[in-house]
Protein backbone atom coordinates (compact mmCIF):
# COMPACT_ATOMS: atom_id res chain seq x y z
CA UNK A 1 65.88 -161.10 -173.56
CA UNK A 2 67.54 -157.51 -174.12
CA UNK A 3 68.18 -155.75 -171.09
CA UNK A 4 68.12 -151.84 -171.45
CA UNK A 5 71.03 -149.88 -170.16
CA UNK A 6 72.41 -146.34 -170.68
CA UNK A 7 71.57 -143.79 -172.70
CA UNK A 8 68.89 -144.01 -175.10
CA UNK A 9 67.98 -140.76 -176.98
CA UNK A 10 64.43 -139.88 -177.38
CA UNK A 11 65.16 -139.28 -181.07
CA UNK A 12 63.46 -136.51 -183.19
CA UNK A 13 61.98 -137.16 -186.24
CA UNK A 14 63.27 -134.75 -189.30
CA UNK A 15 61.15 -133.06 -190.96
CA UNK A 16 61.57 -131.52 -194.42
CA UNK A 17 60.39 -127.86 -195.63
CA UNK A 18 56.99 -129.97 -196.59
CA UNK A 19 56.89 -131.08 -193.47
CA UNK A 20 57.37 -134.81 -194.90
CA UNK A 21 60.09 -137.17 -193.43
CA UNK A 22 63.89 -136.12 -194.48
CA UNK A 23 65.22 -139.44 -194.62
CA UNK A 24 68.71 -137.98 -195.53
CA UNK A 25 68.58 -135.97 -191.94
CA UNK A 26 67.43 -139.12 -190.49
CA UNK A 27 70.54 -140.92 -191.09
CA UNK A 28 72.56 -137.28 -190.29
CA UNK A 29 70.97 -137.46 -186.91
CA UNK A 30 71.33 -140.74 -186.26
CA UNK A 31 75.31 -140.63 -187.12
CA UNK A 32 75.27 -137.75 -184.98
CA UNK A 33 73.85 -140.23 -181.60
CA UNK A 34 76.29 -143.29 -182.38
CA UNK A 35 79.40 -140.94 -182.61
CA UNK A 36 78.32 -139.87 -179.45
CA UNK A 37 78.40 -142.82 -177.87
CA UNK A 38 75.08 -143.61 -176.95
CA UNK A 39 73.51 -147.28 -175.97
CA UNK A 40 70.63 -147.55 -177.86
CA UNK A 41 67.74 -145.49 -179.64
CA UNK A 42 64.44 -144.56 -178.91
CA UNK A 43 62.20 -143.79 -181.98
CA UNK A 44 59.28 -142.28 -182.33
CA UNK A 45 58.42 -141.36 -178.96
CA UNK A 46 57.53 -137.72 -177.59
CA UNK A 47 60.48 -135.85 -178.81
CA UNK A 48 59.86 -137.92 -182.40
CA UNK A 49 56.40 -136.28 -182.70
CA UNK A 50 54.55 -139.88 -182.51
CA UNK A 51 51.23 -138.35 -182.34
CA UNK A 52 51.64 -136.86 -185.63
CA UNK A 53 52.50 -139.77 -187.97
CA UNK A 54 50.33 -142.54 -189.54
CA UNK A 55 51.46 -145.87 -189.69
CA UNK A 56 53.11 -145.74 -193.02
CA UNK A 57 55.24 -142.97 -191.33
CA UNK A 58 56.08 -144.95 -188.75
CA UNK A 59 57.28 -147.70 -191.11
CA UNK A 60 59.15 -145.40 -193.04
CA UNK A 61 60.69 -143.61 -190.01
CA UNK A 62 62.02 -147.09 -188.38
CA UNK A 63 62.95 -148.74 -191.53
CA UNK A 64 65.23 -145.63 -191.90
CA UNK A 65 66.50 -145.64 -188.39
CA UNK A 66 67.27 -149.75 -188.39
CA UNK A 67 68.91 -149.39 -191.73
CA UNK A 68 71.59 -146.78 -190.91
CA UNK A 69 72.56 -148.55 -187.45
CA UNK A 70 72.88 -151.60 -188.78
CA UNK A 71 72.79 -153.62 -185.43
CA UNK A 72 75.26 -151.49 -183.78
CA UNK A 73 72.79 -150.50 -181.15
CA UNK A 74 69.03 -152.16 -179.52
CA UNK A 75 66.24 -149.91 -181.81
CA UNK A 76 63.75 -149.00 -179.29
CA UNK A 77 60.03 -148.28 -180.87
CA UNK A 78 57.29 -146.65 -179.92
CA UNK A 79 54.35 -148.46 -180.21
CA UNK A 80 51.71 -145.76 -178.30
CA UNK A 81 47.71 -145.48 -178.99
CA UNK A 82 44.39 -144.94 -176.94
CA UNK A 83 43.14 -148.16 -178.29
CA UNK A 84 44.52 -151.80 -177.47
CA UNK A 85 44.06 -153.02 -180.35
CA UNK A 86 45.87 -150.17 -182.54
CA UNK A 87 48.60 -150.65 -180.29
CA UNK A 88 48.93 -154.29 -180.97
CA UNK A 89 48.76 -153.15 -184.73
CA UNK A 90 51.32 -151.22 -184.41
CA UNK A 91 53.43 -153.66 -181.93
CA UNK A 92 53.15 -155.97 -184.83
CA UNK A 93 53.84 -153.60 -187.63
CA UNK A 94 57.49 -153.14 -185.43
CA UNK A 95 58.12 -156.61 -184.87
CA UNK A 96 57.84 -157.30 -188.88
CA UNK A 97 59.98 -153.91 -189.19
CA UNK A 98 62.92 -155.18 -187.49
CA UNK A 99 62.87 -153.75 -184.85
CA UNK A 100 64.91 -154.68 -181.40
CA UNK A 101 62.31 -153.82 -178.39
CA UNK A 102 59.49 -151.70 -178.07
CA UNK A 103 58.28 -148.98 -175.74
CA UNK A 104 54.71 -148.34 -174.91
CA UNK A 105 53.04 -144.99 -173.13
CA UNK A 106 50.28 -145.40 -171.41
CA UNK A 107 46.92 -144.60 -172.82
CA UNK A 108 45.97 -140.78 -173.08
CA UNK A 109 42.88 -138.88 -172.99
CA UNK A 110 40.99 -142.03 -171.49
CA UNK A 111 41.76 -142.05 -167.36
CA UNK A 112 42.15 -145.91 -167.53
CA UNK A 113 41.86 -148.08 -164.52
CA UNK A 114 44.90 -149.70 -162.90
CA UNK A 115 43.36 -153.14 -163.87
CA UNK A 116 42.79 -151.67 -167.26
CA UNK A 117 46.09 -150.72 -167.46
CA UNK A 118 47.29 -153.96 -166.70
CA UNK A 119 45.00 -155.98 -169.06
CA UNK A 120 46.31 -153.40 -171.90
CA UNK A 121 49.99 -153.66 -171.44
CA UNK A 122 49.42 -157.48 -171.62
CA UNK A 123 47.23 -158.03 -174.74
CA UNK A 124 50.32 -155.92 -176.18
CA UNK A 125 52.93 -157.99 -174.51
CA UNK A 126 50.87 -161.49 -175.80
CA UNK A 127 50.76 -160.30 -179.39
CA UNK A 128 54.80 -159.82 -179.55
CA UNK A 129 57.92 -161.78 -178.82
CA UNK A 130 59.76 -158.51 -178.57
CA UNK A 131 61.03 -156.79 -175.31
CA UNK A 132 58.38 -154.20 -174.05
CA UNK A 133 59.75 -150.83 -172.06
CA UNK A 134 56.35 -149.38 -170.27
CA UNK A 135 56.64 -145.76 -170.69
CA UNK A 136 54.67 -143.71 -167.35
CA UNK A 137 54.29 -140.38 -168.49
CA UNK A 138 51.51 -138.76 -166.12
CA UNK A 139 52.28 -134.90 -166.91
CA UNK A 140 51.47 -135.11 -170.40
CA UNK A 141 49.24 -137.87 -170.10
CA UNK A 142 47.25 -137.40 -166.74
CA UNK A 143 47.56 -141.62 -166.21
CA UNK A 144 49.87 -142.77 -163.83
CA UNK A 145 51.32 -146.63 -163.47
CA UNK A 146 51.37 -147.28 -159.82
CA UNK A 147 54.05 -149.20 -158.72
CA UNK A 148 51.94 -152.64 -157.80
CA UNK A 149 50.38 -152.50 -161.32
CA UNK A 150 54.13 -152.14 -162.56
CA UNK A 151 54.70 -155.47 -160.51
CA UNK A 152 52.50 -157.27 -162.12
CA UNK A 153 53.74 -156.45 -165.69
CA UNK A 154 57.17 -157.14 -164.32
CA UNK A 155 56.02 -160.98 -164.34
CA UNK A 156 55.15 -160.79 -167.86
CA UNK A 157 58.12 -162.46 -169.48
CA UNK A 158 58.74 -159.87 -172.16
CA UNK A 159 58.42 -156.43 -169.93
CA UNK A 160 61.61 -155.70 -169.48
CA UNK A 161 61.77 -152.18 -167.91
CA UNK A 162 59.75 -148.83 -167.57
CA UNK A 163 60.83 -145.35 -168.68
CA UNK A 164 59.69 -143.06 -165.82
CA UNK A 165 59.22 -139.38 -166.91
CA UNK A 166 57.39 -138.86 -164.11
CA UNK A 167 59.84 -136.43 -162.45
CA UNK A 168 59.53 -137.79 -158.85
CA UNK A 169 61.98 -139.75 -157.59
CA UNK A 170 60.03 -141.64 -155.11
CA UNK A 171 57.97 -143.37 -157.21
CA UNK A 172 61.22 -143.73 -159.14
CA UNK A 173 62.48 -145.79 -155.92
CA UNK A 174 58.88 -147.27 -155.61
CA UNK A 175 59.02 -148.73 -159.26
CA UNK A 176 62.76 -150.31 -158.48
CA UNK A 177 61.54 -151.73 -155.44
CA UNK A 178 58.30 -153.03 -156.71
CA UNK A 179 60.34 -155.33 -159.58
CA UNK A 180 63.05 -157.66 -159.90
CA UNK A 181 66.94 -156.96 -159.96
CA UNK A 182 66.37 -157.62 -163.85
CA UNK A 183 64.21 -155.06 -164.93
CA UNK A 184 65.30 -151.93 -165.61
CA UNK A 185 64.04 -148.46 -164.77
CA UNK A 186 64.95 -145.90 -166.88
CA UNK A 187 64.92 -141.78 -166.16
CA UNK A 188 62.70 -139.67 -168.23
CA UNK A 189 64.13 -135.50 -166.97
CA UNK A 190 67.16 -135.01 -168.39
CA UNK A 191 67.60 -133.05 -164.90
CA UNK A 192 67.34 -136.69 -162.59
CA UNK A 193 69.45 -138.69 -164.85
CA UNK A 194 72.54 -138.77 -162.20
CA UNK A 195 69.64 -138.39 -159.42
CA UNK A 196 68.14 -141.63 -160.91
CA UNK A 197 71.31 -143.68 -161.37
CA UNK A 198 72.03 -143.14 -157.57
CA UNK A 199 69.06 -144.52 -156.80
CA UNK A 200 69.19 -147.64 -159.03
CA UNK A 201 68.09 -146.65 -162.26
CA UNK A 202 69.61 -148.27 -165.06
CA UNK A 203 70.02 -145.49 -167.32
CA UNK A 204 68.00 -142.80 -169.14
CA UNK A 205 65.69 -142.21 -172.38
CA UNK A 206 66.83 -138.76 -172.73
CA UNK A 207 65.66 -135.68 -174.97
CA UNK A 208 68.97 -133.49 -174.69
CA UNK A 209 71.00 -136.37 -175.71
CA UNK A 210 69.90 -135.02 -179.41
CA UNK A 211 71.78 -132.60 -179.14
CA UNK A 212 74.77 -133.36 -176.53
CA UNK A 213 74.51 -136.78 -176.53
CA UNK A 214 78.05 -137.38 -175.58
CA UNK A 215 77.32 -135.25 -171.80
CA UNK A 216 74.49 -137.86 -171.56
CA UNK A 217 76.39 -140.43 -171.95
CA UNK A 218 79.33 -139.12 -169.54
CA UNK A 219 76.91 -138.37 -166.88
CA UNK A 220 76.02 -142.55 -167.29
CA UNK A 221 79.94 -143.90 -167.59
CA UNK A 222 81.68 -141.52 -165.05
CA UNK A 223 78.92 -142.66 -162.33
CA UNK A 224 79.60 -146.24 -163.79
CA UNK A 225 83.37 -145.76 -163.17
CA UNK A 226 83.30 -143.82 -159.66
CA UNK A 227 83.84 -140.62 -160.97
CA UNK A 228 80.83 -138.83 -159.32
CA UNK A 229 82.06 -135.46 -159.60
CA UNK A 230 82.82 -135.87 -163.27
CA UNK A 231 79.07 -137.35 -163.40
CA UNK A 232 77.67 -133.84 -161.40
CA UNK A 233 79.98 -132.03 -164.06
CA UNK A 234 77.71 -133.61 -167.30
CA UNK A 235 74.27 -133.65 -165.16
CA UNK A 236 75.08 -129.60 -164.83
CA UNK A 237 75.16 -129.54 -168.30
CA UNK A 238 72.68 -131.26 -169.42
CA UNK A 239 70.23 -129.90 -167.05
CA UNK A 240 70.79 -126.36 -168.56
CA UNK A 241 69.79 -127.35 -171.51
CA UNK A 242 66.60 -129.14 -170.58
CA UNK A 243 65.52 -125.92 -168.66
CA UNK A 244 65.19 -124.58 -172.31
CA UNK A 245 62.66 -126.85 -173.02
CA UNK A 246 60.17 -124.03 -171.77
CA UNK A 247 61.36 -121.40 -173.86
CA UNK A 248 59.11 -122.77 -177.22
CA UNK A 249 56.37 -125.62 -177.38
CA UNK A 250 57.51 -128.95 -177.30
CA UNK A 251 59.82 -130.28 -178.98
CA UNK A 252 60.47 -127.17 -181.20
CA UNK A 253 63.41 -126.65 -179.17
CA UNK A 254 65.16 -129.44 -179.45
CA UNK A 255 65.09 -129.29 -183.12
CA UNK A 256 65.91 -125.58 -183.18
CA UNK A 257 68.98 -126.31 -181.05
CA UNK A 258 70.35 -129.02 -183.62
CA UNK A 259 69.35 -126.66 -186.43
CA UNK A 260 72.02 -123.88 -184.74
CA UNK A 261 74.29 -126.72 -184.40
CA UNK A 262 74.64 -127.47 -187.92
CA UNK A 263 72.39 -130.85 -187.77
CA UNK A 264 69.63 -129.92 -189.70
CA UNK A 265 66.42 -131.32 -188.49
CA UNK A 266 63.76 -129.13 -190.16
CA UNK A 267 60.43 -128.15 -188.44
CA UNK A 268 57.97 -130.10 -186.16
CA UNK A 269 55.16 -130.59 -187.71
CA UNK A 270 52.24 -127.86 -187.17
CA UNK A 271 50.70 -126.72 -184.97
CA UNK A 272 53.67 -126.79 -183.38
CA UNK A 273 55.42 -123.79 -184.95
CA UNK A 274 59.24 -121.78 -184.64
CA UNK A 275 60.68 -120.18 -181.63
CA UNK A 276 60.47 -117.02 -181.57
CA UNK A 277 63.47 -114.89 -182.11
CA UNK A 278 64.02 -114.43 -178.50
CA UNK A 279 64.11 -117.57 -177.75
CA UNK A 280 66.36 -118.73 -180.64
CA UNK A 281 68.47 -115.78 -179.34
CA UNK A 282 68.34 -117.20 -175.77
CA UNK A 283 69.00 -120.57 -176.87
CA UNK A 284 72.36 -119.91 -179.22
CA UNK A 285 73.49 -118.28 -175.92
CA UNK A 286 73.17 -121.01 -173.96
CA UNK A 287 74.44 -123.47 -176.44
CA UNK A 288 77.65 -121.21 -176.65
CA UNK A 289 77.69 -120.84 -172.48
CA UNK A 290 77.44 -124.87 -172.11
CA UNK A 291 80.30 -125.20 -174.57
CA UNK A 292 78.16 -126.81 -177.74
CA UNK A 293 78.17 -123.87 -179.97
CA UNK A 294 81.08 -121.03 -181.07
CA UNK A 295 80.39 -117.85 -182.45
CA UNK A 296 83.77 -117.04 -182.95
């Protein structure tokens, strides 16, 4: 059974003019995360705009993705809905896609039980043979896995780890210590990733790795090889650019910052709308002051 590790970027989903899928920036982007070095891919979670594509989309997006890696890297993808049984759907509709493992938020707008929770994530995990990632993401959903209820899934055969964009390292701790030495927890906030590994996390499904993933992945192999002040060096970094993240609504700013850097990724798709010219401003500072983007 695949056993997540390192840096997985929350991928964005390119969008053309239209607003349609630009399957040519697709594969762009995607070149763009393998030369940097990352260890797998997370598709169509937060940062890919999940909420805003139908199943077809979703199809199209990961037949896209799976296609231009080729096998070089696990395909992570996200498999969210309110409803069990659309979730299974879409499990399914993965599976048959090719893809490697999938990753599963929690339910939104319903405040589901803990036992709820539970009996969800395991219809899921019943109706695939592939890996499942539980995906706790309370600020944006306002449901929280507690760390007994993430026990339990543990002992499901195919739940194989739990990205935690949660932002608290304590329950970070309380998830490692509430599962086996096998199953991985992975940080959410760009800002924790070297905070997370220190702990015991086993890597990150990060948002700025779009567009530096190679400081991702050096916060992740210099803490690997000892280097911790090369690690702090990265994390610095990287945590810059994530406190740009308020400066537009989500995730325009990640795809604004790869648009300045030359990868074209296009719009989100409305009503998320551009930054404002202050913040583009703002940001094509900071991407020159963290050492992404010359003016020169």
């Amino acid at each position: 059974m695949l056993q997540p590790y390192g840096i997985l970027p929350a991928m964005v989903t390119p969008l053309d003019a239209q607003e349609e899928v630009d399957e040519a920036a697709l594969r762009r982007l995607v070149r763009h995360l393998l030369a940097g070095g990352v260890h797998g891919l997370f598709v169509l979670g937060s940062q890919g705009e999940f909420y805003a594509f139908t199943p077809d989309e979703k199809r199209q997006v990961l037949e896209v993705v799976l296609d231009e890696v080729n096998g070089r890297v696990p395909v992570y993808a996200h498999a969210a809905a309110i409803a069990t049984r659309q979730a299974i759907a879409l499990a399914r509709m993965m599976e048959e896609t090719g893809a490697d493992a999938l990753a599963l938020l929690t339910p939104f707008f319903v405040t589901p039980s803990q036992q709820e929770l539970y009996d969800h994530y395991r219809a899921v995990a019943e109706a695939t043979a592939l890996p499942i990632v539980l995906y706790d993401n309370p600020r944006r959903t306002h449901v929280r896995l507690a760390p007994e209820t993430v026990g339990r899934l543990a002992e499901l055969p195919n739940v194989v780890g739990i990205k935690d964009s949660g932002g608290d390292l304590g329950m970070t701790l309380a998830y490692i210590q509430a599962t086996p030495d096998d199953f991985a927890v992975l940080t959410g906030p760009d800002a924790l990733i070297l905070a997370g590994l220190v702990y015991g996390t086993r890597g990150a499904v990060s948002a700025v790795a779009n567009i530096a993933p190679h400081l991702a992945v050096a916060v992740y192999e210099r803490f690997q090889a000892g280097d911790l002040e090369g690690a702090r060096q990265a994390q610095a970094r990287l945590a810059a650019l994530r406190r740009a993240f308020r400066w537009g609504t989500y995730p325009g700013v990640t795809k604004e910052a790869l648009n300045l850097l030359g990868i074209e990724v296009g719009p989100s798709r409305r009503p998320v709308g551009p930054l404002s010219e202050e913040a583009r401003r703002r940001l094509a500072s900071l991407l020159e002051e963290v050492g992404l983007l010359s003016t020169a």
